[in-house]
Each structure stands twice: as C-alpha cells, then as structure tokens.
C-alpha atoms as a PDB file:
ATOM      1  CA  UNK A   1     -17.534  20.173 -24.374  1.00  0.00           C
ATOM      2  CA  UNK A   2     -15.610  20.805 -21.074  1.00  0.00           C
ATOM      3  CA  UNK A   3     -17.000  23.146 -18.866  1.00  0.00           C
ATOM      4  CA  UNK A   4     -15.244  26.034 -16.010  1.00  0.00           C
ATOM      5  CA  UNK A   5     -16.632  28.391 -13.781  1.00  0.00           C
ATOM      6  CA  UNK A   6     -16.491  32.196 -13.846  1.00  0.00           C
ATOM      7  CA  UNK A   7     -16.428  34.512 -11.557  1.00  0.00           C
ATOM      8  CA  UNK A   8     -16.032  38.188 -11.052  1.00  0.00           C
ATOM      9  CA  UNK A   9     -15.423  39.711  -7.701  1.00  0.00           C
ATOM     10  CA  UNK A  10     -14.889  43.087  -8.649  1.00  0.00           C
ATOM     11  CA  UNK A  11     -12.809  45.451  -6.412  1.00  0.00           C
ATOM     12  CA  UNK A  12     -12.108  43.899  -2.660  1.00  0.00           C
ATOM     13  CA  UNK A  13      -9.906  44.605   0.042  1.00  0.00           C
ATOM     14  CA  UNK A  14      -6.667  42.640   0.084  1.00  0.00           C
ATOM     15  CA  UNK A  15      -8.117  40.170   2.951  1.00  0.00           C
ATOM     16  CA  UNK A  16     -11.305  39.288   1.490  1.00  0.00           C
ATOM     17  CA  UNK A  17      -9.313  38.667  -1.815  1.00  0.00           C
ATOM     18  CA  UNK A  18      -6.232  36.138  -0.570  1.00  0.00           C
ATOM     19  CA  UNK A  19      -9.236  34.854   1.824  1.00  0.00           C
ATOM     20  CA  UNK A  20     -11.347  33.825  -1.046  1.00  0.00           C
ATOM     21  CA  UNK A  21      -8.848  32.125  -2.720  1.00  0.00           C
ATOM     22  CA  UNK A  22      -7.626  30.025  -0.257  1.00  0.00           C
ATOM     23  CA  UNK A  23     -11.187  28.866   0.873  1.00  0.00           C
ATOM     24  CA  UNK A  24     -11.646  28.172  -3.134  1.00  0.00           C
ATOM     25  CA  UNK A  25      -8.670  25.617  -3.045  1.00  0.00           C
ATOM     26  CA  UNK A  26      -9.736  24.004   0.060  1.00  0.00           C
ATOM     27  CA  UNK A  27     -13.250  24.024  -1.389  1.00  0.00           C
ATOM     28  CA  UNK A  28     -11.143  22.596  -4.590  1.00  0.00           C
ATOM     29  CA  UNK A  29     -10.517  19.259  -2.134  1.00  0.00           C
ATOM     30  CA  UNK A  30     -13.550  17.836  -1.569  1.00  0.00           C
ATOM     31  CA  UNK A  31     -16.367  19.322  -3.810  1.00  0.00           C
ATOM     32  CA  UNK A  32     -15.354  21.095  -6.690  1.00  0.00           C
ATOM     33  CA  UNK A  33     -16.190  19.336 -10.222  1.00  0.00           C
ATOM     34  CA  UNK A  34     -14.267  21.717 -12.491  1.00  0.00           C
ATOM     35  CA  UNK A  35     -11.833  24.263 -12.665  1.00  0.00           C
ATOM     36  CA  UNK A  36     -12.907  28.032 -11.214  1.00  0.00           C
ATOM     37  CA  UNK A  37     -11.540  30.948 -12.947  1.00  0.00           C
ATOM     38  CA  UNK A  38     -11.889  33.960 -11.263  1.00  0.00           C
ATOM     39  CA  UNK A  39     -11.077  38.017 -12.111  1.00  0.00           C
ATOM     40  CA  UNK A  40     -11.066  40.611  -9.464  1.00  0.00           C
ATOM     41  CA  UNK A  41      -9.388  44.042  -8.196  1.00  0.00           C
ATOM     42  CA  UNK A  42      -8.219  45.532  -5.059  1.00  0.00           C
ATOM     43  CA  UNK A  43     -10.512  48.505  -3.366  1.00  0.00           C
ATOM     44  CA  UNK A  44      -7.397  50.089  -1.968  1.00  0.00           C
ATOM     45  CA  UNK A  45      -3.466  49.771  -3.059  1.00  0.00           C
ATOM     46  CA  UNK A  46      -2.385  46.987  -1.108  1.00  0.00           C
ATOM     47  CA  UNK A  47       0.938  45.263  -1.092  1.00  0.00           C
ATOM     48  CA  UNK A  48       0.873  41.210  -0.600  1.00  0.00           C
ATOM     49  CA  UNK A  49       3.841  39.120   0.047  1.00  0.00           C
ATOM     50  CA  UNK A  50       4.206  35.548  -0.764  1.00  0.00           C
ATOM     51  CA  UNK A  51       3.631  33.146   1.444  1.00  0.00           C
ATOM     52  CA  UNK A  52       7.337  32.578   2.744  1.00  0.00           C
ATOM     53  CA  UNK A  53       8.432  36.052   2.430  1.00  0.00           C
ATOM     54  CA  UNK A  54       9.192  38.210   5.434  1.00  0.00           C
ATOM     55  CA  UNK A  55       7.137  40.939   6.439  1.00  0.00           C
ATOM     56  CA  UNK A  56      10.846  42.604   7.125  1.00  0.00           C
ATOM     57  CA  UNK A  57      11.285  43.280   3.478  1.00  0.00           C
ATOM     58  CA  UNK A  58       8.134  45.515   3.374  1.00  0.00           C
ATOM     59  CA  UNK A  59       9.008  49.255   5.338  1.00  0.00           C
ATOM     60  CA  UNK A  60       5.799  48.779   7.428  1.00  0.00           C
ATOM     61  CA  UNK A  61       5.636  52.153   9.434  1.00  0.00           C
ATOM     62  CA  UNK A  62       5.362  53.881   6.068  1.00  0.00           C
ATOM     63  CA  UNK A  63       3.229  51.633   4.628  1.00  0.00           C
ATOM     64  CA  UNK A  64       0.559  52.690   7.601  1.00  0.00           C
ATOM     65  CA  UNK A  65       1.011  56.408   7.059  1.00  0.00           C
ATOM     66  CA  UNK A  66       0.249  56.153   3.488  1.00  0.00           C
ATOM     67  CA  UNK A  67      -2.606  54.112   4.075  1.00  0.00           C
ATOM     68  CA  UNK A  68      -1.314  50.814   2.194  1.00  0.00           C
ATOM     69  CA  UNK A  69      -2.573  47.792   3.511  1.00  0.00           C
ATOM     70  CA  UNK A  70      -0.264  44.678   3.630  1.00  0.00           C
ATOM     71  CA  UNK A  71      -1.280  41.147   3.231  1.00  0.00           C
ATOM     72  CA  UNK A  72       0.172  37.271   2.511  1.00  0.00           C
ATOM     73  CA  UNK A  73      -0.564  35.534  -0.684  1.00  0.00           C
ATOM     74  CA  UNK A  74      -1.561  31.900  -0.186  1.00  0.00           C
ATOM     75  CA  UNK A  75       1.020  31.353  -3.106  1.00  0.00           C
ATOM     76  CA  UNK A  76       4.617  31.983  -3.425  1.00  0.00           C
ATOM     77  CA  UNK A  77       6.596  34.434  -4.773  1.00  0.00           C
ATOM     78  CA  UNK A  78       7.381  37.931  -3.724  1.00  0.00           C
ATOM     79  CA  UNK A  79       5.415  41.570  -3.274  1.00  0.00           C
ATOM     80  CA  UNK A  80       3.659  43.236  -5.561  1.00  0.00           C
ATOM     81  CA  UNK A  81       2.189  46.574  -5.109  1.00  0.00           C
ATOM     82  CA  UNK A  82      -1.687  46.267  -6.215  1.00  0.00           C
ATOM     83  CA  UNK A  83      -2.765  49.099  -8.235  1.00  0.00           C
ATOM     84  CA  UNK A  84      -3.645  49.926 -11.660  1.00  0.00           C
ATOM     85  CA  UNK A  85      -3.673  45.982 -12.108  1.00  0.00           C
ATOM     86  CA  UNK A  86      -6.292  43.090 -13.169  1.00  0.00           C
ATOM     87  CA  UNK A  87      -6.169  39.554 -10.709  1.00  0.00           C
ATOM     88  CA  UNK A  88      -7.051  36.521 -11.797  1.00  0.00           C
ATOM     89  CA  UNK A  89      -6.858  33.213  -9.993  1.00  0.00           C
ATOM     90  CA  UNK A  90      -7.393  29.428 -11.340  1.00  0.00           C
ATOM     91  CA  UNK A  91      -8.342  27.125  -8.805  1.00  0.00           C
ATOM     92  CA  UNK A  92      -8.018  23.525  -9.927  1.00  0.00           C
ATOM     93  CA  UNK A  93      -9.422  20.069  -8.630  1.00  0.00           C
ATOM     94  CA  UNK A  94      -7.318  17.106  -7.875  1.00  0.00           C
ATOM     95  CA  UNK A  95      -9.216  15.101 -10.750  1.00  0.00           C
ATOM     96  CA  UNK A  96      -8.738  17.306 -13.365  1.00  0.00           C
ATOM     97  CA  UNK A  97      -6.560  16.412 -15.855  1.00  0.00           C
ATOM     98  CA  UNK A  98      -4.379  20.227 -15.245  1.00  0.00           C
ATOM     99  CA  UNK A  99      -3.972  19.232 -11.870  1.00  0.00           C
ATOM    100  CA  UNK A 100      -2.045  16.160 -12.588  1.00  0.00           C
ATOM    101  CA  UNK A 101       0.943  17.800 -14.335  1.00  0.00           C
ATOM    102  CA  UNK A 102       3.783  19.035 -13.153  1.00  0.00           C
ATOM    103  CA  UNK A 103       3.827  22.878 -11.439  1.00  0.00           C
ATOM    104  CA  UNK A 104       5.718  24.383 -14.120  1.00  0.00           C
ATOM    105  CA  UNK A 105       3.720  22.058 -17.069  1.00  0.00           C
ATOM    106  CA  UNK A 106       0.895  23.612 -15.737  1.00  0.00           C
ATOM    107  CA  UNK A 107       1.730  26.799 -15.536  1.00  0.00           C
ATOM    108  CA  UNK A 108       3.108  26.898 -18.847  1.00  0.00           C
ATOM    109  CA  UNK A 109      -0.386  25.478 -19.794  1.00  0.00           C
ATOM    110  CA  UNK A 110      -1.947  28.291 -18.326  1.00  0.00           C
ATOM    111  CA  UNK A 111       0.144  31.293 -18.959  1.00  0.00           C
ATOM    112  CA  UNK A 112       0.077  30.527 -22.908  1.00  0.00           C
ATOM    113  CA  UNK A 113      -3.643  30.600 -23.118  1.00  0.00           C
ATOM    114  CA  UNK A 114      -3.253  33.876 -20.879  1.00  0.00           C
ATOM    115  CA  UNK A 115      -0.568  35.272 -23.578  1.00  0.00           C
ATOM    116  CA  UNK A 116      -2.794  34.213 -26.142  1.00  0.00           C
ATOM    117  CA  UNK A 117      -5.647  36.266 -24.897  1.00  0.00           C
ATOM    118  CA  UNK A 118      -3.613  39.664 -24.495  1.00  0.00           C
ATOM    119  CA  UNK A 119      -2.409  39.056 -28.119  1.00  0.00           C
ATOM    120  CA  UNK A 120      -6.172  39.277 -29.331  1.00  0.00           C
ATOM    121  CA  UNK A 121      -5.735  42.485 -27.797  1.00  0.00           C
ATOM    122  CA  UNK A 122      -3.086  43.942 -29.945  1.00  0.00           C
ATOM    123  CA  UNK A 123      -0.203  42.734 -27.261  1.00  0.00           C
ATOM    124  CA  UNK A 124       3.129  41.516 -28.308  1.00  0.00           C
ATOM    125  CA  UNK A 125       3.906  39.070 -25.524  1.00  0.00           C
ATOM    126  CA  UNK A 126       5.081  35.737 -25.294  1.00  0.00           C
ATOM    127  CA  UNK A 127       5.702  32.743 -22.561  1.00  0.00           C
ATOM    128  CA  UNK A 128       9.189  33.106 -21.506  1.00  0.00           C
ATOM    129  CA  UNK A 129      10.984  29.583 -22.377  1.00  0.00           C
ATOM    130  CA  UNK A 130      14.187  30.539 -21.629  1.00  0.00           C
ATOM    131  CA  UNK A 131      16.904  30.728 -18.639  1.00  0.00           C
ATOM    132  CA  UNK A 132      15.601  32.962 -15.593  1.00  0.00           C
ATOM    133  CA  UNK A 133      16.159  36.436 -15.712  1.00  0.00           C
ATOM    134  CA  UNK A 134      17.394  38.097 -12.707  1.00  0.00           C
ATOM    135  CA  UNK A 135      16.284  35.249 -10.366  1.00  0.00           C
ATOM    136  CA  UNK A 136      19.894  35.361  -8.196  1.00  0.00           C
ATOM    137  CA  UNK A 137      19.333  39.433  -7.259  1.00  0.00           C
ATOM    138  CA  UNK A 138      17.899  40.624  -3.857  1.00  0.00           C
ATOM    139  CA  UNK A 139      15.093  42.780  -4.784  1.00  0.00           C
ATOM    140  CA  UNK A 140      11.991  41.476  -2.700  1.00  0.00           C
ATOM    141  CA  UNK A 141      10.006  42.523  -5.608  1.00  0.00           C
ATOM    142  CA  UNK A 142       7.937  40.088  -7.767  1.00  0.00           C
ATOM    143  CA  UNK A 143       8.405  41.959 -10.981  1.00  0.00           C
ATOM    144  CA  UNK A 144      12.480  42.629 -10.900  1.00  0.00           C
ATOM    145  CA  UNK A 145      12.587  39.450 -12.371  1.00  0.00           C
ATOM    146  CA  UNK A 146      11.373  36.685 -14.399  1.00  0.00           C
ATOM    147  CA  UNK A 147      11.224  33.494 -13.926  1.00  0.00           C
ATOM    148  CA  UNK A 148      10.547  30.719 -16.753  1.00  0.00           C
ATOM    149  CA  UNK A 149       7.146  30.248 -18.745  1.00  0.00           C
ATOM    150  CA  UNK A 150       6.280  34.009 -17.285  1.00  0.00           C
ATOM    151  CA  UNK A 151       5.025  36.167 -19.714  1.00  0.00           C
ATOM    152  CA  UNK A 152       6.828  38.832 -20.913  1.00  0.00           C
ATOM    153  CA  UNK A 153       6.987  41.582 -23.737  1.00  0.00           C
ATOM    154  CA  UNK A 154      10.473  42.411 -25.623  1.00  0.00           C
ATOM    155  CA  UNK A 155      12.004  40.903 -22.433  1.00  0.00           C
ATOM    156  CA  UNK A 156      10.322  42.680 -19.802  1.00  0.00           C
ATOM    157  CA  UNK A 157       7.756  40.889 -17.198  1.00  0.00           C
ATOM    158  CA  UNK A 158       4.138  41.597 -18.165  1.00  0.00           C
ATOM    159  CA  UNK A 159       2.314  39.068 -15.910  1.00  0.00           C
ATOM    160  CA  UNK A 160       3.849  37.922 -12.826  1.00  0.00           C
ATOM    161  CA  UNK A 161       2.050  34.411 -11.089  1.00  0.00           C
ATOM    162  CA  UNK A 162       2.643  31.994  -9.000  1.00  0.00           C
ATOM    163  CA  UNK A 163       1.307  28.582  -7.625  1.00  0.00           C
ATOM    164  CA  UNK A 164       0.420  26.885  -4.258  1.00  0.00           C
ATOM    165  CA  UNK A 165      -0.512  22.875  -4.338  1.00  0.00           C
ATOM    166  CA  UNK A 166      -2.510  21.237  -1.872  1.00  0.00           C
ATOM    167  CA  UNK A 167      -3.143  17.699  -1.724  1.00  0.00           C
ATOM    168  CA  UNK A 168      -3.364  17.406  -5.729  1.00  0.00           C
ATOM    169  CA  UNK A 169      -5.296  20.264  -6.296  1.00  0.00           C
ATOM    170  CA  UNK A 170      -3.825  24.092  -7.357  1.00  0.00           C
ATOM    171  CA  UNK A 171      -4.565  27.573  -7.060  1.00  0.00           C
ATOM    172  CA  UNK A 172      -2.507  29.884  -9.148  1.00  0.00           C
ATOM    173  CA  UNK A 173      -2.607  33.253  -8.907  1.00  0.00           C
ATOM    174  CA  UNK A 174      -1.212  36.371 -11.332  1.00  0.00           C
ATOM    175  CA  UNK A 175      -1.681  40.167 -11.501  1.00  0.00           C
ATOM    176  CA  UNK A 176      -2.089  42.111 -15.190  1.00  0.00           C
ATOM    177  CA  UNK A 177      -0.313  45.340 -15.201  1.00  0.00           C
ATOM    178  CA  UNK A 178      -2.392  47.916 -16.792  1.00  0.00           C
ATOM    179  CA  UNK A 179      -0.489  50.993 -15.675  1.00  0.00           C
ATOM    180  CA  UNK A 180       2.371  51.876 -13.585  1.00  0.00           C
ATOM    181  CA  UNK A 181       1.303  52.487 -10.871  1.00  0.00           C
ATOM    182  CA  UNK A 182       3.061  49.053  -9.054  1.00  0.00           C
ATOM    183  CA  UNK A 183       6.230  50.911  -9.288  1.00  0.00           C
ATOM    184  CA  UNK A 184       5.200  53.082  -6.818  1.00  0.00           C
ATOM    185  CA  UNK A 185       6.512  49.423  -4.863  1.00  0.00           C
ATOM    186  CA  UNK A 186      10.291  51.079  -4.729  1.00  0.00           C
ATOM    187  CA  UNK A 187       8.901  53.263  -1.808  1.00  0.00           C
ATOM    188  CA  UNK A 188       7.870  50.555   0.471  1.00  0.00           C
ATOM    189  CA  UNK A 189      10.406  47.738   0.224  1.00  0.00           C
ATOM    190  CA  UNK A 190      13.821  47.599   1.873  1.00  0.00           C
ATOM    191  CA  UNK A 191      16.784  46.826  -0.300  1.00  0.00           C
ATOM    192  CA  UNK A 192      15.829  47.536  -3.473  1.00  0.00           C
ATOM    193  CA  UNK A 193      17.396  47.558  -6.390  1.00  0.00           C
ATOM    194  CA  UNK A 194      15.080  50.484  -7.904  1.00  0.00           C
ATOM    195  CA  UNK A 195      14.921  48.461 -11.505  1.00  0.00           C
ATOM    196  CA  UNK A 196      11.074  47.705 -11.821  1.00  0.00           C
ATOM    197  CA  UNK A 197      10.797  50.066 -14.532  1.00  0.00           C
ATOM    198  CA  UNK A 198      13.693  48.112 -16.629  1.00  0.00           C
ATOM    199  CA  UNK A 199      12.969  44.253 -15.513  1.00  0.00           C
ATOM    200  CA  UNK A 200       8.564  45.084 -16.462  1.00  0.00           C
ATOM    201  CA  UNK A 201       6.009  46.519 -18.571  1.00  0.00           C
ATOM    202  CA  UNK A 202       2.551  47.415 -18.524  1.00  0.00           C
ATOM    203  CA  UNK A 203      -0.437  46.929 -20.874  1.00  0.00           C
ATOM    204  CA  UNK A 204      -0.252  50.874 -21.125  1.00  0.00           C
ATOM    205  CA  UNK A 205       3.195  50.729 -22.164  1.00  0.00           C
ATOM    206  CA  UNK A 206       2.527  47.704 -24.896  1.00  0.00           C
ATOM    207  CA  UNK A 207      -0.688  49.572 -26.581  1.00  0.00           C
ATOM    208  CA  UNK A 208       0.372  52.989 -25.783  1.00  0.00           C
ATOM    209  CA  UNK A 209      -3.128  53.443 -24.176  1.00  0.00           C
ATOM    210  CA  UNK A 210      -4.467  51.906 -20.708  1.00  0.00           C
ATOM    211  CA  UNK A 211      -7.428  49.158 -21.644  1.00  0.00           C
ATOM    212  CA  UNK A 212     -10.411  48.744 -19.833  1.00  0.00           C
ATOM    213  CA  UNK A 213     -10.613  45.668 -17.191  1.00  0.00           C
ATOM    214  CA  UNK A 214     -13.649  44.458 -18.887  1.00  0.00           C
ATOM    215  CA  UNK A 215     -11.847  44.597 -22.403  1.00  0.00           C
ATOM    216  CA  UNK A 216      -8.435  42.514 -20.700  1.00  0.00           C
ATOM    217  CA  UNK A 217     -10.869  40.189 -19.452  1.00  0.00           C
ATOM    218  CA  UNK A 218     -12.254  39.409 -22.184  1.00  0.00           C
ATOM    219  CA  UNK A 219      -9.472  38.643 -23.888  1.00  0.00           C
ATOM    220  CA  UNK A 220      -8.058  36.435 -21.496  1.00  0.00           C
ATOM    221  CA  UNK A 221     -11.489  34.731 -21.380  1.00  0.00           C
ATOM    222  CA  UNK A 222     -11.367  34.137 -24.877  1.00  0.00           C
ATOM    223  CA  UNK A 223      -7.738  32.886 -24.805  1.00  0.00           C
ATOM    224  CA  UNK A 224      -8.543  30.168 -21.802  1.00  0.00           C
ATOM    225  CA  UNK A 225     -11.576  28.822 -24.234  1.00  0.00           C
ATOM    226  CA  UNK A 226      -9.631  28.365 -27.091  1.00  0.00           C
ATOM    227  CA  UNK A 227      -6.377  27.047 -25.533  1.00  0.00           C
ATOM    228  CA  UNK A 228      -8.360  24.684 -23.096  1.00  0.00           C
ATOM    229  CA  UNK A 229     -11.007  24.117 -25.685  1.00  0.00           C
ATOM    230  CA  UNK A 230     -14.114  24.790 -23.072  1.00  0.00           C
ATOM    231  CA  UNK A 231     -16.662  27.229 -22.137  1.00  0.00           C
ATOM    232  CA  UNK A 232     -17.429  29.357 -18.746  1.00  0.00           C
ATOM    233  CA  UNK A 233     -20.547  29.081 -17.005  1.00  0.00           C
ATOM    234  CA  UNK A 234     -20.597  32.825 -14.955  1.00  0.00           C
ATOM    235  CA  UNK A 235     -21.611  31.962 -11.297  1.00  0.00           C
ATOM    236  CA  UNK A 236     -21.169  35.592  -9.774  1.00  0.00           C
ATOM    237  CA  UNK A 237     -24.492  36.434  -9.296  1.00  0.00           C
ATOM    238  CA  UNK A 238     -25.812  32.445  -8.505  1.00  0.00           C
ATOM    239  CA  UNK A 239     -26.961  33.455  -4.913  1.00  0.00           C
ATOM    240  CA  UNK A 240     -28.234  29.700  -4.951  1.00  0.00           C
ATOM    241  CA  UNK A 241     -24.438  28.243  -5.481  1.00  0.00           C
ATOM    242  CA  UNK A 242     -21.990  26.960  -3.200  1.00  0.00           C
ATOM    243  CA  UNK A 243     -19.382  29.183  -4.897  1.00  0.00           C
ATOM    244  CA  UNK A 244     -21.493  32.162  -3.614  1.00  0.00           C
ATOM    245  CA  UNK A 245     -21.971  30.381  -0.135  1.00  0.00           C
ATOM    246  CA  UNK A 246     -18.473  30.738  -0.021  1.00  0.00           C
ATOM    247  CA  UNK A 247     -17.943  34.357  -1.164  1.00  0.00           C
ATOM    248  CA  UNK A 248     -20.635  35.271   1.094  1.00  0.00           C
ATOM    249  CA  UNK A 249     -18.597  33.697   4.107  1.00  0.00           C
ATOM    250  CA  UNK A 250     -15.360  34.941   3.304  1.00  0.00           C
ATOM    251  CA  UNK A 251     -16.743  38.574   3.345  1.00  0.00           C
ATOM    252  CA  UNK A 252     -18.554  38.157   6.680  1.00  0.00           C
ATOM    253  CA  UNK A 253     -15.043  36.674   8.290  1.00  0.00           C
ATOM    254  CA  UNK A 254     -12.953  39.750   6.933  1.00  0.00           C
ATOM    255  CA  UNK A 255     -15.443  41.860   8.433  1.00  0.00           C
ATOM    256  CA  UNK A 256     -16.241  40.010  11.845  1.00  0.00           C
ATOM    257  CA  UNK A 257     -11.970  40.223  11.785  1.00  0.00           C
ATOM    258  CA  UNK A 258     -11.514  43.731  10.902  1.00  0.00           C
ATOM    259  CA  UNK A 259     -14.298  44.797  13.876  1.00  0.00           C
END
C-alpha cells in the first residue's frame, strides 16, 4: 500500500498560504518521499493572480479600501477571488511515478479522483475532455473559462487549478467553490466581461445547500484513495516533522515581512 501525506492548514492569510506551497515544492526537490496533499482556507477574501499575470488587471486602489488583500500564485493561471471556497494543493516529488507524466496527464489524473470525490457527495460533475471553453476571451478571471480536464457541472467550471513544475517535481493547486461569493471578483478586475455567473457554479448551486469544508474534504479524501489506490498519514499536528518545521517557518517569515 502506497502512502501520502495530509495536511490541514485551516484558514491563513493569502501570504502564508502561496508561501507554504512554494517552500513545499522546493522541499519536494530534495527530501520529500511521497506526495503531500494539503486542504486549507483564506482568513480574509484575498484575490491571487497567477504567476505571469499583471497586477494591472486587478483595480488595486479599490481593492485597499475594501480591505482585499492581493497576492501571486506560484502556479499559473488567472485571479480568483478567495471566499466562500475550499484550497487544496498536491505537491509531488520528482520520483514519483505522477510526476513523470505529462502536465495535462497529470492533471487529468488528479482532477478525476477530485470529481470522483464531489460525486460521493451527491455532485454531478465531470472532467472536462473536450475543446476549451472560452479560452480566446479577455476576462482576467480564472473561472470565465475552462480549460480541458477542468471539472465542470452541466458545462459550467466547478474547480478551477493549475500547475507549476520545477525540476521534475509539481505543485498543483485548485480552489472548490462552495458559495458565490468569488463573483464578488467582477468588482475588482479591469475589463471584464461580467460572465462568472454563466461560465461557473458552486457546490451551493449543485446541492442546493452550501456543505461543510470538513464534509468536501472528506470526499475528496476519499476520492484521492480510491483513484490513487493509497492511504493518508495526517501530519498537521506532527510538531516533530519536517513538514511542520516548514509550516512553522513560513508563518514566522510572513510575519517578520508583514512587521
């Protein structure tokens, strides 16, 4: 039996979050043995770009007087508005067999045992196989459109992720909509199109209710270990581990920085 690690962060601010993941790949270089799953929120709503977007497509004067905080996503892509939402990141070591696949094998890897999980739920969603959906348009926003192997319900974007690759090993990265509250995005970006509610969905809007981050996670849990045929060994509270060295050090830099 293969084994991952688990982790739950719970809600952070949008530094300590993208900072966490990126020191997780890098840690993914040299001494990671297995694959890291983790799940966490946002303390604050917080808008993150991808990593080659420009901070010109975000309306940052308003974003300060609403109190939105604005960061970069070690991974592609483009913004998304953080609220109402449950994060997960994979970090994967160069020796692992996921890691030697193609991006978009692996990603369709991962997405379908993440589809699989929401449909224990009670979610009608799928991996997206065909032609990209609104991929040519403008909007700077990550769910106006959907790109291939995302997940989607009746059509609409569900799950929107994205990868980065460094020297063999991956992070990928992907917010869970649980309410609406990421269309709230409109508001903050410059040219947009004003179609998020059209081109995505929400968990609220599949179940007619709004589930419970613990419940989601779960599921998705459940749909990783019987797509990947493993089990999770929880390291969140292993004050002994490296993988809480790290956490640890990641939270005293965003602070140290934010002084």
């Amino acid at each position: 039996m293969e084994f991952w690690y688990l982790l739950f962060s719970g809600a952070r601010s949008g530094a300590y979050n993208m900072s966490l993941d990126e020191e997780l790949l890098r840690f993914a270089l040299s001494e990671l043995d297995c694959p890291i799953l983790r799940f966490y929120q946002w303390e604050k709503p917080t808008i993150s770009l991808g990593f080659h977007q420009k901070l010109d497509d975000i309306k940052t004067d308003l974003c300060r007087e609403r109190g939105i905080d604005i960061v970069v996503r070690p991974t592609g892509g483009r913004a998304i508005l953080h609220i109402d939402e449950l994060t997960y990141s994979l970090v994967v070591p160069p020796s692992h067999p996921l890691a030697r696949l193609s991006l978009l094998k692996s990603y369709y890897r991962i997405n379908t045992a993440i589809a699989y999980g929401l449909n224990k739920l009670g979610v009608e969603c799928s991996v997206n196989e065909g032609a990209p959906n609104g991929a040519g348009i403008k909007n700077p926003s990550c769910f106006s459109s959907t790109s291939k192997y995302e997940i989607t319900h009746n059509g609409k974007k569900l799950v929107g992720s994205a990868q980065r690759r460094l020297k063999g090993a991956f992070l990928q990265q992907g917010s869970i909509l649980l309410d609406r509250g990421y269309l709230m995005l409109e508001e903050f970006v410059n040219r947009s199109e004003r179609n998020l509610a059209q081109k995505s969905t929400t968990l609220r809007d599949c179940l007619g209710f709004r589930p419970q981050v613990e419940e989601v996670a779960s599921a998705l849990i459940w749909g990783f270990k019987e797509k990947f045929e493993i089990e999770f060994v929880d390291v969140s509270r292993d004050k002994k581990g490296r993988i809480y060295g790290i956490s640890k050090k990641c939270f005293r830099q965003v602070c140290t920085d934010g002084a």
